[in-house]
N, C-alpha and C. Protein backbone atom coordinates (compact mmCIF):
# COMPACT_ATOMS: atom_id res chain seq x y z
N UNK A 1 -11.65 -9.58 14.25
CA UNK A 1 -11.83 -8.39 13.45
C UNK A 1 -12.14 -8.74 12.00
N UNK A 2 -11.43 -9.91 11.37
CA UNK A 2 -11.83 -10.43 9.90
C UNK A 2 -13.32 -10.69 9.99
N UNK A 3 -13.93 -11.27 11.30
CA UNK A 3 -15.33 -11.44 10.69
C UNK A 3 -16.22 -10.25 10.25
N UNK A 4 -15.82 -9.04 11.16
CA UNK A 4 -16.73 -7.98 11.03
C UNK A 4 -16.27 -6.89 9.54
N UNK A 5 -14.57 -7.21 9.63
CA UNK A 5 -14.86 -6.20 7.94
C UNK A 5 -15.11 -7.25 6.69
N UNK A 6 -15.30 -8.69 6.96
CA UNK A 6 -16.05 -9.28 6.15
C UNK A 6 -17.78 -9.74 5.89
N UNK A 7 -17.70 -8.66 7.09
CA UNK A 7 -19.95 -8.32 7.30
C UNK A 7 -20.12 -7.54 6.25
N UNK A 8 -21.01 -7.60 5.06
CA UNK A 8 -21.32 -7.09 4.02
C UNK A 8 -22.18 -5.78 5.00
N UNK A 9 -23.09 -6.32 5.82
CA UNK A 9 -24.19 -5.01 6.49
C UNK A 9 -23.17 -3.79 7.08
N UNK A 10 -21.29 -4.29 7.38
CA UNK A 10 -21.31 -2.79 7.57
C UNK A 10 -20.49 -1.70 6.77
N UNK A 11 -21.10 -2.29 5.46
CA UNK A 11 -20.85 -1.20 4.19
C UNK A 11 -22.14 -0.66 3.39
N UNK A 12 -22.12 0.03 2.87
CA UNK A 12 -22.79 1.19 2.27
C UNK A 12 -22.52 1.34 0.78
N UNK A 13 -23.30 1.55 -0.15
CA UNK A 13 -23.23 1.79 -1.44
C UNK A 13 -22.26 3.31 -1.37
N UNK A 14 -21.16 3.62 -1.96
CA UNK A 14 -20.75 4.74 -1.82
C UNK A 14 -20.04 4.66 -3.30
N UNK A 15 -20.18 5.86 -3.86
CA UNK A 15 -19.76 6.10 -5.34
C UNK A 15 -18.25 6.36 -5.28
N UNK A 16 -17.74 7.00 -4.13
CA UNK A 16 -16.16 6.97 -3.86
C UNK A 16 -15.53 5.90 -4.24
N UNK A 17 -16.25 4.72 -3.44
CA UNK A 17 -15.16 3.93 -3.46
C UNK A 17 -15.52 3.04 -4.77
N UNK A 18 -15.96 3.15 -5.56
CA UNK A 18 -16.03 2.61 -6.93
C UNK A 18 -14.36 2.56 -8.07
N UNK A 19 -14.13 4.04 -7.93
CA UNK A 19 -13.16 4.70 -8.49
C UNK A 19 -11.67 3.58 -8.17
N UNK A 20 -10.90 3.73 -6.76
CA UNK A 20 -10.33 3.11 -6.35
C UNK A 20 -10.58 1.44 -6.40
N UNK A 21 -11.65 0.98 -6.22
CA UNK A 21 -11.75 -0.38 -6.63
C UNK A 21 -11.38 -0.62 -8.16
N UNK A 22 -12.16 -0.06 -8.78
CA UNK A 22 -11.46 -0.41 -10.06
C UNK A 22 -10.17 -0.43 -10.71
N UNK A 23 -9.36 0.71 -9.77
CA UNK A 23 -8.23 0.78 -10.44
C UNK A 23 -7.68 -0.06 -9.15
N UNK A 24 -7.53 0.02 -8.85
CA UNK A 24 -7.14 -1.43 -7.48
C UNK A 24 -7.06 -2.85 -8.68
N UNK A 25 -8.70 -3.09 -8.76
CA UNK A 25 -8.88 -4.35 -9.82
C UNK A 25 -7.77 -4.30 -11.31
N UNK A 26 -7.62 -3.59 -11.61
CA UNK A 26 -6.93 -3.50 -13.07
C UNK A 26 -5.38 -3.75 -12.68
N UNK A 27 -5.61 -3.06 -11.14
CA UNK A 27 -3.68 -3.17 -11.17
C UNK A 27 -3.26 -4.97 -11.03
N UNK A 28 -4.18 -5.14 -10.43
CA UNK A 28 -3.62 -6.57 -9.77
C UNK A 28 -3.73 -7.58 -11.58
N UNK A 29 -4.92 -7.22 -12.79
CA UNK A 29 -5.09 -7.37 -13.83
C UNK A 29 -3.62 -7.56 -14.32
N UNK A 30 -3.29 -6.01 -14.10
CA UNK A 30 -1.51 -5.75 -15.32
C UNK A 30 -0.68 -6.38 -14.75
N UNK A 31 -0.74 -6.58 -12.98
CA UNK A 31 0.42 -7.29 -12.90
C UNK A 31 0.38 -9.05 -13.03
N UNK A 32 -1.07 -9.55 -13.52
CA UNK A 32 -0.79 -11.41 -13.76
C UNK A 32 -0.95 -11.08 -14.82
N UNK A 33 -1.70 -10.01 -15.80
CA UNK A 33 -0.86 -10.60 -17.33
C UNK A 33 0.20 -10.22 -17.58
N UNK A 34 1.00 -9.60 -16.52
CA UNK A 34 2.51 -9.40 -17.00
C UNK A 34 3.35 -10.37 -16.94
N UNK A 35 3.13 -10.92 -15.67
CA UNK A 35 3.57 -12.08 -14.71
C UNK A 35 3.18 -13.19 -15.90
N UNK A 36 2.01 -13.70 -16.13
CA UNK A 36 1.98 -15.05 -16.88
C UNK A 36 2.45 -14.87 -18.52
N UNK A 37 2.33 -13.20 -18.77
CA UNK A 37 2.98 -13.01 -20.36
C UNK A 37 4.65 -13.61 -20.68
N UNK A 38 5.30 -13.08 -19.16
CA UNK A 38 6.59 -13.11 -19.11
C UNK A 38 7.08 -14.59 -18.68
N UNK A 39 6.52 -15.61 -17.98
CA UNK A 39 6.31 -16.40 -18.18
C UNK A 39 7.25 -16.64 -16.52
N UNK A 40 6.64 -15.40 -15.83
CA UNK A 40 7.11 -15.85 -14.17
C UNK A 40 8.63 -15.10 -13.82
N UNK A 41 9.19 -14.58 -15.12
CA UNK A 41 10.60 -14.08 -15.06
C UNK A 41 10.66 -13.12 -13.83
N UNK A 42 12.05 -12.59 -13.72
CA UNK A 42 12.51 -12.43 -12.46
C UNK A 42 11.45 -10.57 -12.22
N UNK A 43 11.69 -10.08 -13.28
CA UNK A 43 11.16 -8.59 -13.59
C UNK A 43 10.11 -9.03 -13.72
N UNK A 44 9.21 -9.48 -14.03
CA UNK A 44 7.41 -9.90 -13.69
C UNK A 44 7.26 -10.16 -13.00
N UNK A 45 8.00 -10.86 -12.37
CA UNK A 45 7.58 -11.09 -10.83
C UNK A 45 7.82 -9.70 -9.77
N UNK A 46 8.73 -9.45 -10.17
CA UNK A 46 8.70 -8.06 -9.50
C UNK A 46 8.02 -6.72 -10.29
N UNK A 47 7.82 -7.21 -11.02
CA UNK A 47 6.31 -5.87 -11.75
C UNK A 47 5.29 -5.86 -10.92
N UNK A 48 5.18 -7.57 -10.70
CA UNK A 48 3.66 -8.41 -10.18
C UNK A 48 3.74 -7.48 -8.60
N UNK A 49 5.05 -7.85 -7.98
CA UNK A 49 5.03 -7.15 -6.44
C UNK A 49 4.63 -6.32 -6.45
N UNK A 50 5.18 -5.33 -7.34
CA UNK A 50 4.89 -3.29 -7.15
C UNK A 50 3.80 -2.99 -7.53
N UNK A 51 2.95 -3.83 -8.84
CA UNK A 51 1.37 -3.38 -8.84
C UNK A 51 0.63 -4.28 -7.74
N UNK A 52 0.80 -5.37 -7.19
CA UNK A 52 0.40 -5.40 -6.14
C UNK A 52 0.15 -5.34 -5.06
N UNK A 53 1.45 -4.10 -4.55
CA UNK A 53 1.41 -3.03 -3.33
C UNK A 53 0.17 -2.25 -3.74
N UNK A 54 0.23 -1.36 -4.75
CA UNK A 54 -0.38 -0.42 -5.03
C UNK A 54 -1.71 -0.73 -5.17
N UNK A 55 -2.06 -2.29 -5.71
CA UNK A 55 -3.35 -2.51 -5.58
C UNK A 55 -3.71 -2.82 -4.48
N UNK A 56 -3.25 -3.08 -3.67
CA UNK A 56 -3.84 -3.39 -2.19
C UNK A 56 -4.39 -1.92 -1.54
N UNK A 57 -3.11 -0.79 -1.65
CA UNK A 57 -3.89 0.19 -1.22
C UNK A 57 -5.14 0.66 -1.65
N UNK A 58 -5.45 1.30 -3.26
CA UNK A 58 -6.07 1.47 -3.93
C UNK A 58 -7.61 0.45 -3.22
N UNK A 59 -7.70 -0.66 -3.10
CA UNK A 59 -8.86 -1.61 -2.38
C UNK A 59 -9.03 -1.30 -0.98
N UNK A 60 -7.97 -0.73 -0.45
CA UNK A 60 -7.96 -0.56 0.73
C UNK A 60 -8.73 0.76 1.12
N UNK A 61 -8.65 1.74 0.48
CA UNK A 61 -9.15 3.33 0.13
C UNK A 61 -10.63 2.97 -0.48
N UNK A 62 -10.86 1.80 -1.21
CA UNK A 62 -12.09 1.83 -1.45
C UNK A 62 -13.00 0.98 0.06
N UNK A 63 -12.39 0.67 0.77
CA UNK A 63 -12.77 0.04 1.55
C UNK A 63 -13.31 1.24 2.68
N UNK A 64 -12.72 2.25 2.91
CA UNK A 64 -12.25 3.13 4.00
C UNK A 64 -13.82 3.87 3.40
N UNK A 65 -13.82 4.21 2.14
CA UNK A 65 -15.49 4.78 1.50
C UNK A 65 -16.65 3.90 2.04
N UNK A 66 -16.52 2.64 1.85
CA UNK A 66 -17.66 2.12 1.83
C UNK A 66 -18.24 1.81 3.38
N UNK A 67 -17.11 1.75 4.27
CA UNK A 67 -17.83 1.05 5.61
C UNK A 67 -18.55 2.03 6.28
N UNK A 68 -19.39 1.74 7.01
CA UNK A 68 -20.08 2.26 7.67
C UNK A 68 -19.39 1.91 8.92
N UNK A 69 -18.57 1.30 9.44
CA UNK A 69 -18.16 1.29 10.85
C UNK A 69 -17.13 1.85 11.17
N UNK A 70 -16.67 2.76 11.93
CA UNK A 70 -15.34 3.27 12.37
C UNK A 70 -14.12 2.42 12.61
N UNK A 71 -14.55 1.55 13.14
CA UNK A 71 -13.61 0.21 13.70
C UNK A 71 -13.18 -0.14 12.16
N UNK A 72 -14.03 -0.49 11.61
CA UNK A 72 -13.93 -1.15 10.01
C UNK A 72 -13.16 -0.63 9.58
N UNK A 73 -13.51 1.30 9.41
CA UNK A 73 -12.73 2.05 8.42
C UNK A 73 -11.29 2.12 9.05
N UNK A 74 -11.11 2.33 10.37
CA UNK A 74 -9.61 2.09 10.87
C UNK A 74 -8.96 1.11 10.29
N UNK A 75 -9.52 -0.10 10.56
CA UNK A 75 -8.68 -1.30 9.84
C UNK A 75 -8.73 -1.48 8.59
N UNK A 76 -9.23 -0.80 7.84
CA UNK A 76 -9.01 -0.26 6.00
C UNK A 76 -7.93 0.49 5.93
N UNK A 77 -7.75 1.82 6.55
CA UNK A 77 -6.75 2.44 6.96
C UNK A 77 -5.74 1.75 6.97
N UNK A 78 -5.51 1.29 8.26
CA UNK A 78 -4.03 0.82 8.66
C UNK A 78 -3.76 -0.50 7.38
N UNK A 79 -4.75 -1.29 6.90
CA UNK A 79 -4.29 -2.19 5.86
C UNK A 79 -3.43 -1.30 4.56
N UNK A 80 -4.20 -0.27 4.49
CA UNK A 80 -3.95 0.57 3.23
C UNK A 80 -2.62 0.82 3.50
N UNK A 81 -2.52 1.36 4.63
CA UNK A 81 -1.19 2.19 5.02
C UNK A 81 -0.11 1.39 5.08
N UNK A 82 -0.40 -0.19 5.40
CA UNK A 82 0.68 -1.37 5.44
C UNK A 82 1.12 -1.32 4.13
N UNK A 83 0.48 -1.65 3.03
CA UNK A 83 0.90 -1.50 1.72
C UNK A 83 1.77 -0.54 1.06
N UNK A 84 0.97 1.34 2.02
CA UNK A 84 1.81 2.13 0.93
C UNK A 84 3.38 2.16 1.38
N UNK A 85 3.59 1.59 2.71
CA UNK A 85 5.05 1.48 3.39
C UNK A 85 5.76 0.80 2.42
N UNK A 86 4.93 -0.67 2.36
CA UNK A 86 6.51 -1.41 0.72
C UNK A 86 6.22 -1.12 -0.54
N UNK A 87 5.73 0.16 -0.67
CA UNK A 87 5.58 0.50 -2.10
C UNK A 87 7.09 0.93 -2.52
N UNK A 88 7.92 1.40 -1.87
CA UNK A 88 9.57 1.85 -1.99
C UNK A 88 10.47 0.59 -2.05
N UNK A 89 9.97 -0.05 -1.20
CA UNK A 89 10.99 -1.15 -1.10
C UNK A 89 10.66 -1.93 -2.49
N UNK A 90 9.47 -2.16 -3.25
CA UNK A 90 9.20 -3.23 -4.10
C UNK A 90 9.35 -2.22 -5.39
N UNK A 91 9.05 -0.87 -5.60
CA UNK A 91 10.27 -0.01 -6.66
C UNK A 91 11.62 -0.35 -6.82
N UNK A 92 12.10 -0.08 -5.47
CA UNK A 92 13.73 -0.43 -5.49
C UNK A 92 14.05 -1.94 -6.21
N UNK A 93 13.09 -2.66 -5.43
CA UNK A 93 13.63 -4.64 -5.99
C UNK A 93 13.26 -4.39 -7.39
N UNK A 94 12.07 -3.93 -7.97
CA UNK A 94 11.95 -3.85 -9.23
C UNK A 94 13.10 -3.04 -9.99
N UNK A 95 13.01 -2.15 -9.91
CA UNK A 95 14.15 -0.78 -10.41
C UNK A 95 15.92 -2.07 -10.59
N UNK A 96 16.42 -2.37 -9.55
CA UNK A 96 17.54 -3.80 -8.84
C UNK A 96 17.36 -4.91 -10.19
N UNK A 97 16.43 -5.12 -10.49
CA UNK A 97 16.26 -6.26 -11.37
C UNK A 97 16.33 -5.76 -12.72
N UNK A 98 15.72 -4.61 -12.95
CA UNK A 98 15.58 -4.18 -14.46
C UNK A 98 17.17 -4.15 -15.29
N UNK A 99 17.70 -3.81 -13.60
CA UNK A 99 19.15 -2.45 -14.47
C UNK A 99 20.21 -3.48 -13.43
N UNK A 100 19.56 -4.86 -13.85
CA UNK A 100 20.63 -6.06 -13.11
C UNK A 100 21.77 -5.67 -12.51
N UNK A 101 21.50 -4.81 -11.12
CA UNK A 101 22.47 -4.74 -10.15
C UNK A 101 21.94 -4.80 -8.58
N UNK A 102 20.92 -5.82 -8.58
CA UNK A 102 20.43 -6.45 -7.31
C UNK A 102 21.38 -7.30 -6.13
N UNK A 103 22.67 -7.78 -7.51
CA UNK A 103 23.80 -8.49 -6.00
C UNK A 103 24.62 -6.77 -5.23
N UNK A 104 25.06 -6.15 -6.28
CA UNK A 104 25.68 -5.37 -6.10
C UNK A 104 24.67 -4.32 -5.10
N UNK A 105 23.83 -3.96 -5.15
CA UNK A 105 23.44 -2.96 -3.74
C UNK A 105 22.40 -3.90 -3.28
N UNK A 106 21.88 -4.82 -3.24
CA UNK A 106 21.16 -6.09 -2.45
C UNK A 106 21.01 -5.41 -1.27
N UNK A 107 22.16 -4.98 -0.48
CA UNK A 107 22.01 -4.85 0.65
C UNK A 107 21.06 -3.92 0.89
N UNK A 108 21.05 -2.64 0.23
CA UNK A 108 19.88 -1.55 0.12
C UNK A 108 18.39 -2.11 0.24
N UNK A 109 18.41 -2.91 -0.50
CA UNK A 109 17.32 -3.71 -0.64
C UNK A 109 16.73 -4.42 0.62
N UNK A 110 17.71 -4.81 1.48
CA UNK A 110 17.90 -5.47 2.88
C UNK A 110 16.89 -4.25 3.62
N UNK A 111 17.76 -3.32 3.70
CA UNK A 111 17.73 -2.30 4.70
C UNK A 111 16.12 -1.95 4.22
N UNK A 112 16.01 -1.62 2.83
CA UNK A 112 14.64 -0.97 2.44
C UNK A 112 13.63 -1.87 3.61
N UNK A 113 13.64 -3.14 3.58
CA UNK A 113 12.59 -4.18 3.98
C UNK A 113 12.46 -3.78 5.28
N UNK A 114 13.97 -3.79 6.07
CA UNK A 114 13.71 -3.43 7.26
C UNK A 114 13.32 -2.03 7.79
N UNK A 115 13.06 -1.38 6.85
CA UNK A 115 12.76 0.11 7.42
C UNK A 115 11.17 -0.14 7.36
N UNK A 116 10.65 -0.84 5.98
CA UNK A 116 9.29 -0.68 5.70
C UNK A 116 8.55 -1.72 6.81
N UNK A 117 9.54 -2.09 7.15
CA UNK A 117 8.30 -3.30 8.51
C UNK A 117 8.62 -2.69 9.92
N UNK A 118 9.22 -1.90 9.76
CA UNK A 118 9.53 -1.06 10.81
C UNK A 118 8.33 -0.01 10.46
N UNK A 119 8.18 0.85 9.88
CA UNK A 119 6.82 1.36 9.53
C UNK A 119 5.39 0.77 9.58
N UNK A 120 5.82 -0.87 8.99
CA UNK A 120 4.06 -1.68 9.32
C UNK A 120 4.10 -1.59 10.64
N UNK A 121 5.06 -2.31 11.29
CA UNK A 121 4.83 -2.64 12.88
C UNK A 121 4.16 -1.19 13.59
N UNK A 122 4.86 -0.24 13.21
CA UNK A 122 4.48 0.82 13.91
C UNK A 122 2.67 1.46 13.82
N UNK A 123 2.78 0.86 11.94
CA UNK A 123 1.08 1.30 12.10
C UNK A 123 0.04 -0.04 12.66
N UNK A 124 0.93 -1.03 12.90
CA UNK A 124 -0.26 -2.16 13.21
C UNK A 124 -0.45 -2.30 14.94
N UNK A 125 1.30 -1.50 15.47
CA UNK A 125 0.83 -1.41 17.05
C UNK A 125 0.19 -0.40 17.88
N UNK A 126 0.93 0.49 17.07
CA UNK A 126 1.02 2.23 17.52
C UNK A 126 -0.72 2.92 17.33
N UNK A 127 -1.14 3.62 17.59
CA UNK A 127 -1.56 4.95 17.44
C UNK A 127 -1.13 5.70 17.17
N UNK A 128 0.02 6.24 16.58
CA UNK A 128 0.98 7.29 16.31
C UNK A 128 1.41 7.07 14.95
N UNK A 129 0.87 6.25 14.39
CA UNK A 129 0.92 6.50 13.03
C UNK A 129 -0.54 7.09 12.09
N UNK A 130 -1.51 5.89 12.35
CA UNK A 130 -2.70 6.51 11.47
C UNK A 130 -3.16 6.89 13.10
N UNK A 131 -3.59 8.08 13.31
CA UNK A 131 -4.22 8.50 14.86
C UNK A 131 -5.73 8.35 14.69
N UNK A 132 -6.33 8.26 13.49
CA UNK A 132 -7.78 8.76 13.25
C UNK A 132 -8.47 8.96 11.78
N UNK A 133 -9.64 9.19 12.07
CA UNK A 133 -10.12 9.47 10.45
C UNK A 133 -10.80 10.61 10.27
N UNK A 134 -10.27 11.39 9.12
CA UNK A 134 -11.19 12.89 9.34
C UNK A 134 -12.03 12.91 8.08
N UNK A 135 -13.28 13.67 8.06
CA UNK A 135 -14.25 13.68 7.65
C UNK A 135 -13.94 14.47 6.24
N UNK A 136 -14.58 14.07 4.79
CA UNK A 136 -14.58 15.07 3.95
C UNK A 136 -15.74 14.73 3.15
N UNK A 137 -16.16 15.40 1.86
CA UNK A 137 -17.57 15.67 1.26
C UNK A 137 -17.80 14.03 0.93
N UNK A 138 -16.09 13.23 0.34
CA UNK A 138 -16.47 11.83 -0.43
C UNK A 138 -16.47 11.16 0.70
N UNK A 139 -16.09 11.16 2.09
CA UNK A 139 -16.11 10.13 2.96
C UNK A 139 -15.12 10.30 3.50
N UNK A 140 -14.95 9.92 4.53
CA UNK A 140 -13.75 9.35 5.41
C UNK A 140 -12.25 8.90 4.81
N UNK A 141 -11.69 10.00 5.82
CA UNK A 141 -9.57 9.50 5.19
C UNK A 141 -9.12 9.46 6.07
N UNK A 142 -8.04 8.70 6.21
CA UNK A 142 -6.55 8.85 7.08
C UNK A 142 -6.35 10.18 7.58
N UNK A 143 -6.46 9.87 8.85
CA UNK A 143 -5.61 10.99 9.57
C UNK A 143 -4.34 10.19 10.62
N UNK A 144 -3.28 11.27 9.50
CA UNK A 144 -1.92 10.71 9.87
C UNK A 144 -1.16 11.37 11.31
N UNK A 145 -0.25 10.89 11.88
CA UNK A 145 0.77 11.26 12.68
C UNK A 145 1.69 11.35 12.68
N UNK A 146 2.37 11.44 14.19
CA UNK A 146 3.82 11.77 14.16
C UNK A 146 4.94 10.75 13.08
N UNK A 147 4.58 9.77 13.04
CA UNK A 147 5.39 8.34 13.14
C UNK A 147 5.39 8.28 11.56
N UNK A 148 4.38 9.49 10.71
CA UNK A 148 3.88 8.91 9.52
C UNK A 148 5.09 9.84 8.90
N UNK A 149 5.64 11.04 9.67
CA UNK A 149 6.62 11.73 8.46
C UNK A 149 7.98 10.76 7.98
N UNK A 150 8.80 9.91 8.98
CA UNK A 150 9.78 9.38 8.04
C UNK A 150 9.21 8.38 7.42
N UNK A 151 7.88 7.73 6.85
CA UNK A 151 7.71 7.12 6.16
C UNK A 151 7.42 7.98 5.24
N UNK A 152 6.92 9.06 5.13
CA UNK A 152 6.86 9.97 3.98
C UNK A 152 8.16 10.50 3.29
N UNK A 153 9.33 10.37 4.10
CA UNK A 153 10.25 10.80 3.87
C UNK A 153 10.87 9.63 2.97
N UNK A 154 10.65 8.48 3.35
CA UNK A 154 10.99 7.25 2.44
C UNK A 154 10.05 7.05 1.51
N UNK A 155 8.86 7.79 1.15
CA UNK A 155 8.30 7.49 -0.27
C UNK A 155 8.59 8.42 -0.85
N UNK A 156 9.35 10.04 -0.50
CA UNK A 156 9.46 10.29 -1.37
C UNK A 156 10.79 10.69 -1.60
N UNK A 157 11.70 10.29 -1.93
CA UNK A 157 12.98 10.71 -1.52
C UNK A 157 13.54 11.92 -2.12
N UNK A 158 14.10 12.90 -1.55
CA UNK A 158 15.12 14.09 -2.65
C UNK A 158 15.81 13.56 -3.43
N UNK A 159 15.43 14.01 -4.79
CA UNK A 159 16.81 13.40 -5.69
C UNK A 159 18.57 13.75 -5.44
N UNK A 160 19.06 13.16 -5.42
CA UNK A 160 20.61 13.77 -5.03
C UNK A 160 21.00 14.97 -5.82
N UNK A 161 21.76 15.85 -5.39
CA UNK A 161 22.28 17.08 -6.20
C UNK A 161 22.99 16.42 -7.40
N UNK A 162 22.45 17.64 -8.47
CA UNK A 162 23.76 17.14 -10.23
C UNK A 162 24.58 17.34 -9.65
């Protein structure tokens, strides 16, 4: 499958995915000059993680614009979708490090990992997570499933009652 979404012939000039590439490109930018400003510290390195979840999706969405192949754009999809799963978990490790109490709920941190690869696995085996791609004016998106609400439920969490 790497050889064919690395076939330049089955993408397409598309102005969509310009947008998302770039900010894709800049994120992965902020997070090595953060990373080499800080000089590798424990919070740059975990800055570096969380903009580089986010940039993976962001490339991944520009990817999903440009192909011309269905097969292709699926596996843009589900890459994208791998990413936005540890976007929570690599908040939390970041968030853990800032406000230095990573030994003390660590374990959260545990659990986060295992929920979010519990979510990849599901979109890298299943059909029941990304089911399909539906059509709109800029191109082709994710069409989600059953499997996709408690991962939605883990990106976005209710804040606890005051």
């Amino acid at each position: 499958m790497l050889s064919l979404v690395l076939n330049p012939s089955l993408y397409h000039f598309a102005f969509a995915a310009w947008p998302p590439a770039i900010v894709g490109f800049s994120k992965v930018l902020l997070g090595l000059v953060v990373l080499f400003r800080e000089k590798g510290s424990r919070v740059s390195s975990a800055f570096a993680w969380l903009t580089l979840g986010g940039a993976c999706w962001m490339m991944a969405t520009s990817g999903i614009y440009a192909a011309n192949s269905r097969g292709v754009t699926l596996w843009w999809a589900k890459v994208g979708n791998v990413n936005i799963v540890y976007i929570p978990t690599a908040l939390l490790y970041f968030t853990l490090i800032v406000v230095q109490q990573l030994k003390r709920f660590g374990v959260f941190l545990v659990g986060a990992n295992i929920v979010s690869s519990l979510f990849a696995l599901s979109i890298l085996l299943t059909n029941q997570f990304v089911t399909g791609l539906q059509r709109f004016d800029w191109g082709p998106y994710v069409r989600l499933g059953q499997l996709s609400i408690p991962s939605l439920i883990f990106f976005f969490p209710c804040p606890p009652p005051v």
